[in-house]
C-alpha atoms as a PDB file:
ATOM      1  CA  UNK A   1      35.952 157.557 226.899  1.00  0.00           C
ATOM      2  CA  UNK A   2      37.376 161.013 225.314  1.00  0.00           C
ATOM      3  CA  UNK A   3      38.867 162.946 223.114  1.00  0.00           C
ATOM      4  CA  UNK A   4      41.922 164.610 224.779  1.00  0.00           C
ATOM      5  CA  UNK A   5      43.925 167.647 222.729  1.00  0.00           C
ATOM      6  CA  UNK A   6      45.879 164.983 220.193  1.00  0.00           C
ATOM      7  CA  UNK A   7      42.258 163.558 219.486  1.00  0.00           C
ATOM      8  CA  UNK A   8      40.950 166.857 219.007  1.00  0.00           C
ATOM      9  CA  UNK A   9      43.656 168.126 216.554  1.00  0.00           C
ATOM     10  CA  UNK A  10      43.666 164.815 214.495  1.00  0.00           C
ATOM     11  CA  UNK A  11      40.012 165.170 213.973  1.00  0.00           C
ATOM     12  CA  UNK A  12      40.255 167.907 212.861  1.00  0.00           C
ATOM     13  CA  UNK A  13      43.855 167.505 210.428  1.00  0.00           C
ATOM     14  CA  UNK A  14      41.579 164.289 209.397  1.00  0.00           C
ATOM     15  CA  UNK A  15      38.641 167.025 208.117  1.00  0.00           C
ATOM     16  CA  UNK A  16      41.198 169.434 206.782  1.00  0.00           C
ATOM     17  CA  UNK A  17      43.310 167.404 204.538  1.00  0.00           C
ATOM     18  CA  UNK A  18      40.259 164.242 203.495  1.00  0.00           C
ATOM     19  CA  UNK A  19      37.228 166.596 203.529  1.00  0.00           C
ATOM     20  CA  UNK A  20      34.093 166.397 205.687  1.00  0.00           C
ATOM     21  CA  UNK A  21      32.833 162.825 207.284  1.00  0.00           C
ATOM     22  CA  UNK A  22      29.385 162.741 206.173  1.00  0.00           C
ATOM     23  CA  UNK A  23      27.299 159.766 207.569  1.00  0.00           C
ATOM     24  CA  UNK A  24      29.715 158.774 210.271  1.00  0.00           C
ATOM     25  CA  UNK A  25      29.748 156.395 213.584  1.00  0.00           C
ATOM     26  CA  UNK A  26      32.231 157.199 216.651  1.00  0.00           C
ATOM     27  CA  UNK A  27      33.298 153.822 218.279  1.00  0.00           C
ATOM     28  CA  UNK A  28      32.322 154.529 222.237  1.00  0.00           C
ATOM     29  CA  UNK A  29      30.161 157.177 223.554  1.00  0.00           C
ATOM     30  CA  UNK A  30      32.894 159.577 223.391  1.00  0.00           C
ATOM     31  CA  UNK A  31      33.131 162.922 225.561  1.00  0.00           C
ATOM     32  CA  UNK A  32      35.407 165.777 224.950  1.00  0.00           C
ATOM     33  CA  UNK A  33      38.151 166.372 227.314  1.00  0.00           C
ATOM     34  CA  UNK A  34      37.895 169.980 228.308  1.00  0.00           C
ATOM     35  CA  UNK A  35      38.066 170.161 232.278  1.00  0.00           C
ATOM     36  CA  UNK A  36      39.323 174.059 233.106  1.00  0.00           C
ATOM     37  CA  UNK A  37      39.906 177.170 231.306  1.00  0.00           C
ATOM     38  CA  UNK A  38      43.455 176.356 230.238  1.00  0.00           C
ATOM     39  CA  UNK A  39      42.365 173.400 228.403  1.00  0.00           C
ATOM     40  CA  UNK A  40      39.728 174.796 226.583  1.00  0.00           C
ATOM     41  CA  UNK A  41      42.433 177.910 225.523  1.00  0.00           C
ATOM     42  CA  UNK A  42      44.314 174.780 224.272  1.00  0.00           C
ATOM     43  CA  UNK A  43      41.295 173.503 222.343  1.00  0.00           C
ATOM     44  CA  UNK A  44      40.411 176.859 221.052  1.00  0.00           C
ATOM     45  CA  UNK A  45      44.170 176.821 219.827  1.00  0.00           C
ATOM     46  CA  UNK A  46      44.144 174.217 217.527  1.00  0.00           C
ATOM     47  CA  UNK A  47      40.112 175.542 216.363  1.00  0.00           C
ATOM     48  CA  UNK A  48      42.063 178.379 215.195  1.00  0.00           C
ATOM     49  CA  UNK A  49      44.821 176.847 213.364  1.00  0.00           C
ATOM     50  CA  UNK A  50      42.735 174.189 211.382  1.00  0.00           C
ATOM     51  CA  UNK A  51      39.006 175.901 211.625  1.00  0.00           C
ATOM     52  CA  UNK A  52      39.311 179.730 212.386  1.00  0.00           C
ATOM     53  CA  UNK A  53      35.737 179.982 211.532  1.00  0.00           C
ATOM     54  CA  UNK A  54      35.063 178.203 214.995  1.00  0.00           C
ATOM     55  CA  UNK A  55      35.122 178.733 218.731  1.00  0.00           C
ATOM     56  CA  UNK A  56      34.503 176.328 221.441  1.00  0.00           C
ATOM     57  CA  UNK A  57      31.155 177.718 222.022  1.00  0.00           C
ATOM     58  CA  UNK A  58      30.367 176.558 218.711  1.00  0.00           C
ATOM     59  CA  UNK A  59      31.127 172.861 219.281  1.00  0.00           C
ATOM     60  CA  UNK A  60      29.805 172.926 223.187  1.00  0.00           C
ATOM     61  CA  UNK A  61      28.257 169.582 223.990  1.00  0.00           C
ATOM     62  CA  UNK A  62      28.696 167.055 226.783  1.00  0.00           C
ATOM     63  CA  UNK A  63      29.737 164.669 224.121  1.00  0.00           C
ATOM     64  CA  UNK A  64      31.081 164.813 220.858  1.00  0.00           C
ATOM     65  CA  UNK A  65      28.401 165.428 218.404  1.00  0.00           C
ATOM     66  CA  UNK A  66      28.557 168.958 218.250  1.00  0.00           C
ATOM     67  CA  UNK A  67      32.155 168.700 217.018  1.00  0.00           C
ATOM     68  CA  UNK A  68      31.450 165.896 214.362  1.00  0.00           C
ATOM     69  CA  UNK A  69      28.865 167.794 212.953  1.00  0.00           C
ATOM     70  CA  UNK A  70      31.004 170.930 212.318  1.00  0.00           C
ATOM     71  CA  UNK A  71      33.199 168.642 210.336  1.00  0.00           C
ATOM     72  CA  UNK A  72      30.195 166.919 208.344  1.00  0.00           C
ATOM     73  CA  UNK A  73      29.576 164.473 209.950  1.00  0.00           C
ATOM     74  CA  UNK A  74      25.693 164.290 209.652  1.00  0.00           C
ATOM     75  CA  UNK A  75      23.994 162.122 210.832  1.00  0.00           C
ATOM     76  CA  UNK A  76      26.611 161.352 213.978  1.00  0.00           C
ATOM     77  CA  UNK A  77      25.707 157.419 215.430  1.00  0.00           C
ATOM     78  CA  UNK A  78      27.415 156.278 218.071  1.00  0.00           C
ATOM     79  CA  UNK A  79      28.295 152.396 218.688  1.00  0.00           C
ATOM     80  CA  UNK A  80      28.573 150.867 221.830  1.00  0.00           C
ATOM     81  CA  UNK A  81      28.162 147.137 223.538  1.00  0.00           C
ATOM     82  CA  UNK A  82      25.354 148.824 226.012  1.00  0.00           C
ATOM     83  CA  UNK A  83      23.266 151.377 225.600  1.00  0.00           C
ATOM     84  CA  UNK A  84      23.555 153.093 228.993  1.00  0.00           C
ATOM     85  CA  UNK A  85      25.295 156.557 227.627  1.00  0.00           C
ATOM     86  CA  UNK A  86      22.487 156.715 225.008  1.00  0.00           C
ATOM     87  CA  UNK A  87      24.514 155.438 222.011  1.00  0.00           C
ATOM     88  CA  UNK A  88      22.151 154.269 219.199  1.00  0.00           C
ATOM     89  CA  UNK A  89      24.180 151.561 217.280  1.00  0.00           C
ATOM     90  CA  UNK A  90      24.369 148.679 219.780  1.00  0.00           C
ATOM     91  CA  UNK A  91      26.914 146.151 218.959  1.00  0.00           C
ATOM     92  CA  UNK A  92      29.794 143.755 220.515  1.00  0.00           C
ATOM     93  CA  UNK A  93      32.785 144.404 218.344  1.00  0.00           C
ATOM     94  CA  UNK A  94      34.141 141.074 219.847  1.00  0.00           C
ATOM     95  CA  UNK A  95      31.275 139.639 217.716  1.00  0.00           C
ATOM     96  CA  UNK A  96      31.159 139.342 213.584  1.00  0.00           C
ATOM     97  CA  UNK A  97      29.445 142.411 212.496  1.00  0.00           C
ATOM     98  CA  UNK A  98      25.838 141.994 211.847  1.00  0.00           C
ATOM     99  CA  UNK A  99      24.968 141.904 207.956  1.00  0.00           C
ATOM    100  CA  UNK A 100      22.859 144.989 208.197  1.00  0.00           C
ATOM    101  CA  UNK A 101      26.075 146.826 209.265  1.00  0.00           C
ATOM    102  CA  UNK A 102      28.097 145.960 206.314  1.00  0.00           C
ATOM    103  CA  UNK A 103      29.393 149.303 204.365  1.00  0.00           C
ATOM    104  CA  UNK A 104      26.629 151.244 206.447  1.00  0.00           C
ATOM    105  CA  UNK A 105      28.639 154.765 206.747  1.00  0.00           C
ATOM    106  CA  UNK A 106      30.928 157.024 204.970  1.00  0.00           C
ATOM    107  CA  UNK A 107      33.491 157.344 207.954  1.00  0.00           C
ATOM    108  CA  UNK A 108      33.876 155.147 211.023  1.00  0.00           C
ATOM    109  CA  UNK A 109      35.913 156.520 213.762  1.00  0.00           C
ATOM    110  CA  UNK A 110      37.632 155.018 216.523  1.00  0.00           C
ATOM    111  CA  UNK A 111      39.431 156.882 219.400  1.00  0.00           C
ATOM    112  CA  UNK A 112      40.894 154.341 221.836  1.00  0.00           C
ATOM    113  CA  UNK A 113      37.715 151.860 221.438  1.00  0.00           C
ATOM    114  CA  UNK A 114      39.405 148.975 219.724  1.00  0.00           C
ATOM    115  CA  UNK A 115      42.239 149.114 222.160  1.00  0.00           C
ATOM    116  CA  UNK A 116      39.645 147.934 224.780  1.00  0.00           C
ATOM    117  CA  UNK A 117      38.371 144.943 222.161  1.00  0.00           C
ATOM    118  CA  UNK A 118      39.677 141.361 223.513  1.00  0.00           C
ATOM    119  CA  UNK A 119      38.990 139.806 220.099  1.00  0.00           C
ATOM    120  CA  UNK A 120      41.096 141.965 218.275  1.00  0.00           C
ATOM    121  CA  UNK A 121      40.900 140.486 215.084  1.00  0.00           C
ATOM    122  CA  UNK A 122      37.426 140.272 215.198  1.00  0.00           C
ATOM    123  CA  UNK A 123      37.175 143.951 215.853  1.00  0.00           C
ATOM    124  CA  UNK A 124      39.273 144.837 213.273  1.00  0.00           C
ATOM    125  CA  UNK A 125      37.274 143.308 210.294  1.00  0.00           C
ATOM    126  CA  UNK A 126      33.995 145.025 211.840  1.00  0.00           C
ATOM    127  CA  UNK A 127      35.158 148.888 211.682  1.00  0.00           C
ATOM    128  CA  UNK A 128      36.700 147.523 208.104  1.00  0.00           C
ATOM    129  CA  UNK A 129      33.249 146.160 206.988  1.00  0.00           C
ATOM    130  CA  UNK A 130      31.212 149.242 208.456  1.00  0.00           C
ATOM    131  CA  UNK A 131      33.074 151.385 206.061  1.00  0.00           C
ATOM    132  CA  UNK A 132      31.205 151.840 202.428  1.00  0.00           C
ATOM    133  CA  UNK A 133      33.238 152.123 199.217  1.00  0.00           C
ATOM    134  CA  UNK A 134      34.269 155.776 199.273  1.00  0.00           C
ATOM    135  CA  UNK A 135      34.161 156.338 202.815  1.00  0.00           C
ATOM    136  CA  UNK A 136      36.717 156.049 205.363  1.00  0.00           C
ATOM    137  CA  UNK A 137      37.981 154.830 208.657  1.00  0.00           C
ATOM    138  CA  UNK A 138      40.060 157.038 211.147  1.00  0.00           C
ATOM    139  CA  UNK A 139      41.704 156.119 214.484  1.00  0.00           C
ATOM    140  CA  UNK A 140      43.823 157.186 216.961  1.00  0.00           C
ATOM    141  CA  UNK A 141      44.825 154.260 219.506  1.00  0.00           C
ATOM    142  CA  UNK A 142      47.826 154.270 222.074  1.00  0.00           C
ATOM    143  CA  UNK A 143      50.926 153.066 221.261  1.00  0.00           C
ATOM    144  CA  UNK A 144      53.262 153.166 224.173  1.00  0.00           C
ATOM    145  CA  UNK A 145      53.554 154.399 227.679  1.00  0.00           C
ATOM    146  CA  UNK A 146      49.572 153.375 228.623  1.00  0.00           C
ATOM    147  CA  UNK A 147      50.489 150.223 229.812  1.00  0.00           C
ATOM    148  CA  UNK A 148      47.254 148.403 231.608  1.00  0.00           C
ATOM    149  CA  UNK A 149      44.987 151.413 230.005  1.00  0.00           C
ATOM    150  CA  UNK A 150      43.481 148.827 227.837  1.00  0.00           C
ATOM    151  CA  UNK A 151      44.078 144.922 226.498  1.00  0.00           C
ATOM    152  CA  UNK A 152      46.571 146.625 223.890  1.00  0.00           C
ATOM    153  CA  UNK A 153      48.952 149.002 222.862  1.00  0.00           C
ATOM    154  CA  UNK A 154      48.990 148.907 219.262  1.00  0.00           C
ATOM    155  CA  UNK A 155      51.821 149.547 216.421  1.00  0.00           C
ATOM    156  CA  UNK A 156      51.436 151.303 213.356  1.00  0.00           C
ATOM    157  CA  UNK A 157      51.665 147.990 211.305  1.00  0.00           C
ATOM    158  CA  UNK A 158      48.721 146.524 212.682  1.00  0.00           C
ATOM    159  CA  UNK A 159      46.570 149.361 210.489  1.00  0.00           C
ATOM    160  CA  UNK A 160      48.645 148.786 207.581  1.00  0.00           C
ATOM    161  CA  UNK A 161      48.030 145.647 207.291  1.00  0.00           C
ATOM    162  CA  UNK A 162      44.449 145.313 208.128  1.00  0.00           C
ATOM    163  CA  UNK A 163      43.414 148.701 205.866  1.00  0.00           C
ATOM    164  CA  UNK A 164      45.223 147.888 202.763  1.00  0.00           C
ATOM    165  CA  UNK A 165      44.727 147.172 199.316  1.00  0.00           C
ATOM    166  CA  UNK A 166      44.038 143.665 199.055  1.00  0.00           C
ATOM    167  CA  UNK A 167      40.906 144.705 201.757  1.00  0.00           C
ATOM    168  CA  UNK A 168      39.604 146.961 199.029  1.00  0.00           C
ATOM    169  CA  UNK A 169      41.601 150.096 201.647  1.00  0.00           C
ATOM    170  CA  UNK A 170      44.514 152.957 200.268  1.00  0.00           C
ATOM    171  CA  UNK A 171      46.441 154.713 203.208  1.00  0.00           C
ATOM    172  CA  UNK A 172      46.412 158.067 203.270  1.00  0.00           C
ATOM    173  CA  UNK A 173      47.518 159.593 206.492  1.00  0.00           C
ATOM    174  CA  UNK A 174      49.694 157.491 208.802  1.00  0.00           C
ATOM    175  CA  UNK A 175      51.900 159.425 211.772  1.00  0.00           C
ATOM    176  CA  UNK A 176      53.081 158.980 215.556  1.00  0.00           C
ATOM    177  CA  UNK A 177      51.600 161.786 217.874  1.00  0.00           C
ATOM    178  CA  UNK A 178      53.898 162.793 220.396  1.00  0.00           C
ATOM    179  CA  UNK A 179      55.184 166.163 221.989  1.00  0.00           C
ATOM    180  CA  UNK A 180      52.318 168.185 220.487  1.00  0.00           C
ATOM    181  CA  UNK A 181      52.972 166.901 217.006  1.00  0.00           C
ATOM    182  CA  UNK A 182      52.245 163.852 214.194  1.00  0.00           C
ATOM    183  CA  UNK A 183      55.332 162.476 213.004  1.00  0.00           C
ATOM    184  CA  UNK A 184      54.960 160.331 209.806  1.00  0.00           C
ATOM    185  CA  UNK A 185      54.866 156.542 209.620  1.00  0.00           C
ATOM    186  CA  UNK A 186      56.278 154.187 206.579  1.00  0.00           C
ATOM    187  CA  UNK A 187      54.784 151.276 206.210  1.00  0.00           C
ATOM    188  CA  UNK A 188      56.478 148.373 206.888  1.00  0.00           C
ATOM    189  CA  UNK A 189      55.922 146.027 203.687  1.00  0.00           C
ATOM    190  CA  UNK A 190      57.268 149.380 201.675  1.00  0.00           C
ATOM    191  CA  UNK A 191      60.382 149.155 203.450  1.00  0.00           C
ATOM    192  CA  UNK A 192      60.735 145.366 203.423  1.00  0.00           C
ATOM    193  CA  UNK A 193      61.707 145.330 207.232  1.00  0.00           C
ATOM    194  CA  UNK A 194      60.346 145.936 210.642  1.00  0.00           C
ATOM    195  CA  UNK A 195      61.066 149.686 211.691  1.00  0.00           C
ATOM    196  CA  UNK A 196      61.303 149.926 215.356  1.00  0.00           C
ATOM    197  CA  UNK A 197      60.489 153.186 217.145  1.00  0.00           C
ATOM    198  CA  UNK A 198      61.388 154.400 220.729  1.00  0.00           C
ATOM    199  CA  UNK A 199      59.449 157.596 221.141  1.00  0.00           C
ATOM    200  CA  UNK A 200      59.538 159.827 224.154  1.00  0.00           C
ATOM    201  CA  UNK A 201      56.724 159.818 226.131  1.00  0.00           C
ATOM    202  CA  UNK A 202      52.990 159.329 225.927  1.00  0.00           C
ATOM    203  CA  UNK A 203      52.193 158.486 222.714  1.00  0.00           C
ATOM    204  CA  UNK A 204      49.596 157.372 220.055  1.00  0.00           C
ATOM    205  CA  UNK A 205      49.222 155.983 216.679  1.00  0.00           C
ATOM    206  CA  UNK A 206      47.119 157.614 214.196  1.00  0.00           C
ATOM    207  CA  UNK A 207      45.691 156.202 210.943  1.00  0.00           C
ATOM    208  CA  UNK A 208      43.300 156.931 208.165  1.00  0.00           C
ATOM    209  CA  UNK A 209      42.444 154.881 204.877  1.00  0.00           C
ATOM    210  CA  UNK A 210      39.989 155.261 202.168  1.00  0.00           C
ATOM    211  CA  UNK A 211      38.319 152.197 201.193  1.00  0.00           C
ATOM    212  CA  UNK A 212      38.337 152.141 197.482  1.00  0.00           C
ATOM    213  CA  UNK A 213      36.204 149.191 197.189  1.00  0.00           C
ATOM    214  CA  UNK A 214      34.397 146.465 198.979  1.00  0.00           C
ATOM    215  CA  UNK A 215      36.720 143.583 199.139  1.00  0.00           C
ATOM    216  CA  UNK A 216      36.351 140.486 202.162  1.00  0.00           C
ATOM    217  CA  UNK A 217      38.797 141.174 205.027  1.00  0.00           C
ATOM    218  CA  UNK A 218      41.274 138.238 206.055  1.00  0.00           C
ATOM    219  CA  UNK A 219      40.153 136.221 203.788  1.00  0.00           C
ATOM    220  CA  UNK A 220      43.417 134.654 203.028  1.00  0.00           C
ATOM    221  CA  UNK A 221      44.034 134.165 206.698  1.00  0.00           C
ATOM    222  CA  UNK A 222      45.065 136.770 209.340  1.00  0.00           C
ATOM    223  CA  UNK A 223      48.163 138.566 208.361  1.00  0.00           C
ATOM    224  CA  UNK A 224      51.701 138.300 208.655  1.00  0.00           C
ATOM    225  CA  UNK A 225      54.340 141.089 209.794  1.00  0.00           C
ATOM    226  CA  UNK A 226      55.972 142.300 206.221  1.00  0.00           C
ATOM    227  CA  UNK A 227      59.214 141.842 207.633  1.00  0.00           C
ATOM    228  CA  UNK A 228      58.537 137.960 208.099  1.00  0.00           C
ATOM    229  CA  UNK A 229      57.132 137.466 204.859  1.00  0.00           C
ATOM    230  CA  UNK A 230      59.842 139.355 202.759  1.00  0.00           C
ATOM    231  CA  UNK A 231      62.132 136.999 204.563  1.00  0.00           C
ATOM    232  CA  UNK A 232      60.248 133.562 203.590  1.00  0.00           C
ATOM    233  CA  UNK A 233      59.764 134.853 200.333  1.00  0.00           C
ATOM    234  CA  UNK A 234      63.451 135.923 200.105  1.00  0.00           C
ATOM    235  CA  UNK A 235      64.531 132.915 201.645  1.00  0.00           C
ATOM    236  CA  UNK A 236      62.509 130.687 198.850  1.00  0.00           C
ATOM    237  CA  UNK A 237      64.384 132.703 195.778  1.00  0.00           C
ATOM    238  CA  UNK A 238      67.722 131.708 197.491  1.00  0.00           C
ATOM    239  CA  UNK A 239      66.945 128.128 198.008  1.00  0.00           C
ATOM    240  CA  UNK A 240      66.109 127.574 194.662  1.00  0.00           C
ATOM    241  CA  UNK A 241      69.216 129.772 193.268  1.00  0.00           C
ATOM    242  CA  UNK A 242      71.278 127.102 195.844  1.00  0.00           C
ATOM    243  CA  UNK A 243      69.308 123.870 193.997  1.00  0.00           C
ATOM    244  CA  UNK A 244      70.605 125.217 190.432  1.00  0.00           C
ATOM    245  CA  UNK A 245      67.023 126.227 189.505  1.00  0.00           C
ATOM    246  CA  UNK A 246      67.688 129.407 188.424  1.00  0.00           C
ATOM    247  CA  UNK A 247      64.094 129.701 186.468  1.00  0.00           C
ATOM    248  CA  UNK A 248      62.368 128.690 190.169  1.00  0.00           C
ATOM    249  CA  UNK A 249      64.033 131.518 191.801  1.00  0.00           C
ATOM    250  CA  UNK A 250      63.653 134.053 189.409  1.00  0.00           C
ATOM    251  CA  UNK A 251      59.936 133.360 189.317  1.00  0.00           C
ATOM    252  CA  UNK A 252      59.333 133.285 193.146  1.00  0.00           C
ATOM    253  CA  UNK A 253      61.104 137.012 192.663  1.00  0.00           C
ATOM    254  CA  UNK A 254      59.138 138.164 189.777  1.00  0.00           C
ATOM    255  CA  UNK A 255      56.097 136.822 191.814  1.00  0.00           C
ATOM    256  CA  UNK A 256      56.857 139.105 195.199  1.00  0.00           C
ATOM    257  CA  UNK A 257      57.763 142.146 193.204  1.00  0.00           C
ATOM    258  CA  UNK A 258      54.367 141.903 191.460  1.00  0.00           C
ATOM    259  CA  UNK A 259      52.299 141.306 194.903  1.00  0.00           C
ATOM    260  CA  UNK A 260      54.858 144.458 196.369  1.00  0.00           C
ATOM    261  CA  UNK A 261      55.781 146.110 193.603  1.00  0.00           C
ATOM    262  CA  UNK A 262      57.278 149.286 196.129  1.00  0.00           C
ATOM    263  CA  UNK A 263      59.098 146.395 198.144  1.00  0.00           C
ATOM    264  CA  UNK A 264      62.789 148.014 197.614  1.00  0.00           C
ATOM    265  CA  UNK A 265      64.280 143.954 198.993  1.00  0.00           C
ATOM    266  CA  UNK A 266      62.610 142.086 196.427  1.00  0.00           C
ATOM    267  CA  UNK A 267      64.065 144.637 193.924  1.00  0.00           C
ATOM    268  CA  UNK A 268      67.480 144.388 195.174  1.00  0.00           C
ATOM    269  CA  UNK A 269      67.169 141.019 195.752  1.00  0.00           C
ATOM    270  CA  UNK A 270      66.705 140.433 191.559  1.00  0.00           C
ATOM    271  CA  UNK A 271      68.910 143.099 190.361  1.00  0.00           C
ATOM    272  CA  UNK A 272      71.573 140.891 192.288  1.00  0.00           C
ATOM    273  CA  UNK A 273      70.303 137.572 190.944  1.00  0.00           C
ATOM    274  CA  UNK A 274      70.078 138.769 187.284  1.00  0.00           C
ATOM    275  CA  UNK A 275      73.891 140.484 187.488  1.00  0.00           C
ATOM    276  CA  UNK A 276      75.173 136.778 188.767  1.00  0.00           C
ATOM    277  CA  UNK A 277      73.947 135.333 185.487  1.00  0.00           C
ATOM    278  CA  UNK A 278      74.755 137.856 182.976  1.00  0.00           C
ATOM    279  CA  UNK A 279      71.062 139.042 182.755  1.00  0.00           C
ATOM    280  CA  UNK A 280      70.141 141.919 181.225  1.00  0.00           C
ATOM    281  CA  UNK A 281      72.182 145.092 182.773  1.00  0.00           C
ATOM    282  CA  UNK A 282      70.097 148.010 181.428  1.00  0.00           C
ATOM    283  CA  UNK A 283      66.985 146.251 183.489  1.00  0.00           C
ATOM    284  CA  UNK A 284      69.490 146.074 186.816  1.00  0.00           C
ATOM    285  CA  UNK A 285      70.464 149.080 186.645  1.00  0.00           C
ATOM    286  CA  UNK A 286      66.755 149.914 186.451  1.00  0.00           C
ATOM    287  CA  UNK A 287      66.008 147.723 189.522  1.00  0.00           C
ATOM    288  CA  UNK A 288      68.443 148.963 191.672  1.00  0.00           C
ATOM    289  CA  UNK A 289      68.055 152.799 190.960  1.00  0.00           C
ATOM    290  CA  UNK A 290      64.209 151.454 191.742  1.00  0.00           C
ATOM    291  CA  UNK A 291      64.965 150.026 195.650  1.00  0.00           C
ATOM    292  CA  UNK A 292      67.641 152.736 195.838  1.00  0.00           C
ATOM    293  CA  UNK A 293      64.774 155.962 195.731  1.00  0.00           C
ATOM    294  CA  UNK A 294      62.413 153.485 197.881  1.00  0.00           C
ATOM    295  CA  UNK A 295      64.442 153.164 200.249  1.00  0.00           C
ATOM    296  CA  UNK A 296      66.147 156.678 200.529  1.00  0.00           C
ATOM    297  CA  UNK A 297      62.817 159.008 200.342  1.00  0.00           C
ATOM    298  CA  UNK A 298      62.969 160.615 203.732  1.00  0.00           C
ATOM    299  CA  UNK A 299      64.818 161.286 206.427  1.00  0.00           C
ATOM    300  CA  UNK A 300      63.129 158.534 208.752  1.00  0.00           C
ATOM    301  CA  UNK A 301      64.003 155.429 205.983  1.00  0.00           C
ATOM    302  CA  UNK A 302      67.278 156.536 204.818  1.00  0.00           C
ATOM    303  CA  UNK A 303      69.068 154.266 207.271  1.00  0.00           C
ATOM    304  CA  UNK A 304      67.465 151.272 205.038  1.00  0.00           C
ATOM    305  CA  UNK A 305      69.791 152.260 201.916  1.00  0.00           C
ATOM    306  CA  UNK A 306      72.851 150.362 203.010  1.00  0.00           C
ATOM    307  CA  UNK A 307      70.650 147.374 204.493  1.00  0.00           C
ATOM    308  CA  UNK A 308      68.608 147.203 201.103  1.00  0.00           C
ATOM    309  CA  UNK A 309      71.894 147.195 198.659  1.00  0.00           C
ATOM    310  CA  UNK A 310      73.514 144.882 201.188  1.00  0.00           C
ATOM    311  CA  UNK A 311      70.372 142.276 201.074  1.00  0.00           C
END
């Protein structure tokens, strides 16, 4: 395991922008990936555009810890299923996290470990447990084009859904990495619909959340793609508009806009109910200006506008 040049600089854009790691464990016994002179030139490139106070020499190590500790994380554990590479947190992540684990460290970080996790969902609660309120988890996993690398390529919504609110988590950085640079990710239950992306090349997904509080993870069940849920939910409201029970379906509407509140379909969706019976136009207008800026805030989503009115 490694962290290659896209690892490197999303450590360290983690550090810069969220602040130093403090009592952290790396998934893996991970080594840095700095095998001839040009490489390290390309290392020492991005040390001077996020840490100019540091060289390469300053972070030398076989493995990571050197790094991690220039960006505070102290003490650095490492967590592994075997303990052959020295790691000192030994632990299955196919396997429920043991109780003494639970909130345990104030930033978990996994470069292409869970990829290589059978029991996915499994995995995904652990690093989510590990995690104390205030702390954070950061990843970087492949998305595409490492087919047979590991059990999975991952997409972005996979993070979303497991590091979210209802698990106590807030988002805060959420890109692509591809052609030397991070390219920003929406998530999907914002926009209401799945959002496909064909990217050139190798490329990975990178994530971080803060976990705001210490909520249990899936339990309500393991989750759902937003796109098929809007569409249930969506597809209730209509049903009952159909059956003449215009109270039912206004409701059920009411109801998703409270759970996704930033959900510009569910928005849309009432402004157009409450305009077929006369309701109030001041609060449509409201609505639909609402799910209009949601779904025309950046140059990636704007495409949704016409889909979103249309819905």
């Amino acid at each position: 395991m490694g962290i290659d040049l896209a690892a490197f600089e999303f450590l360290l854009k983690a550090q810069a922008e969220l602040g130093d790691f403090g009592k952290t464990v790396v998934l893996g016994r991970q080594r840095l990936l700095v095998r001839n002179e040009q490489e390290k030139a390309q290392f020492d490139g991005k040390l001077r555009q996020y840490r100019p106070d540091l060289t390469m020499d300053d972070i030398a190590h076989d493995y990571v810890d050197g790094l991690i500790d220039r960006l505070g994380g102290r003490p650095c554990h490492f967590m592994d299923n075997s303990a052959y590479e020295g790691a000192q947190v030994i632990h299955d992540l196919n396997e429920p996290l043991p109780p003494e684990l639970h909130n345990s460290y104030d930033t978990v970080i996994d470069i292409g470990t869970l990829e290589h996790v059978f029991n996915i969902g499994t995995g995904m609660r652990s690093v989510a447990e590990m995690v104390r309120p205030g702390g954070q988890f950061l990843c970087l996993n492949v998305a595409n084009h490492h087919l047979g690398h590991g059990f999975w390529q991952f997409g972005p919504e996979v993070f979303f859904r497991t590091f979210c609110p209802a698990h106590g988590y807030e988002a805060r950085l959420a890109d692509l990495y591809y052609k030397g640079a991070f390219h920003p990710l929406r998530d999907p239950e914002i926009a209401g619909r799945r959002l496909p992306l064909t990217t050139p090349g190798y490329t990975y997904v990178t994530f971080a959340a803060r976990k705001l509080e210490d909520r249990p993870v899936f339990a309500n069940g393991w989750p759902v793609q937003a796109d098929y849920v809007a569409a249930w939910k969506l597809f209730l409201a209509r049903r009952a508009a159909a059956e003449r029970k215009p109270e039912e379906a206004e409701r059920l509407l009411r109801a998703a806009i409270s759970e996704h509140p930033n959900n510009p379909l569910y928005l849309a969706e009432l402004s157009k109910f409450l305009r077929g019976r006369g309701g109030d136009a001041a609060e449509c207008d409201a609505l639909t200006a609402k799910a209009y800026a949601l779904a025309s805030d950046n140059d990636v989503v704007v495409k949704e506008r016409n889909a979103v009115l249309a819905a």
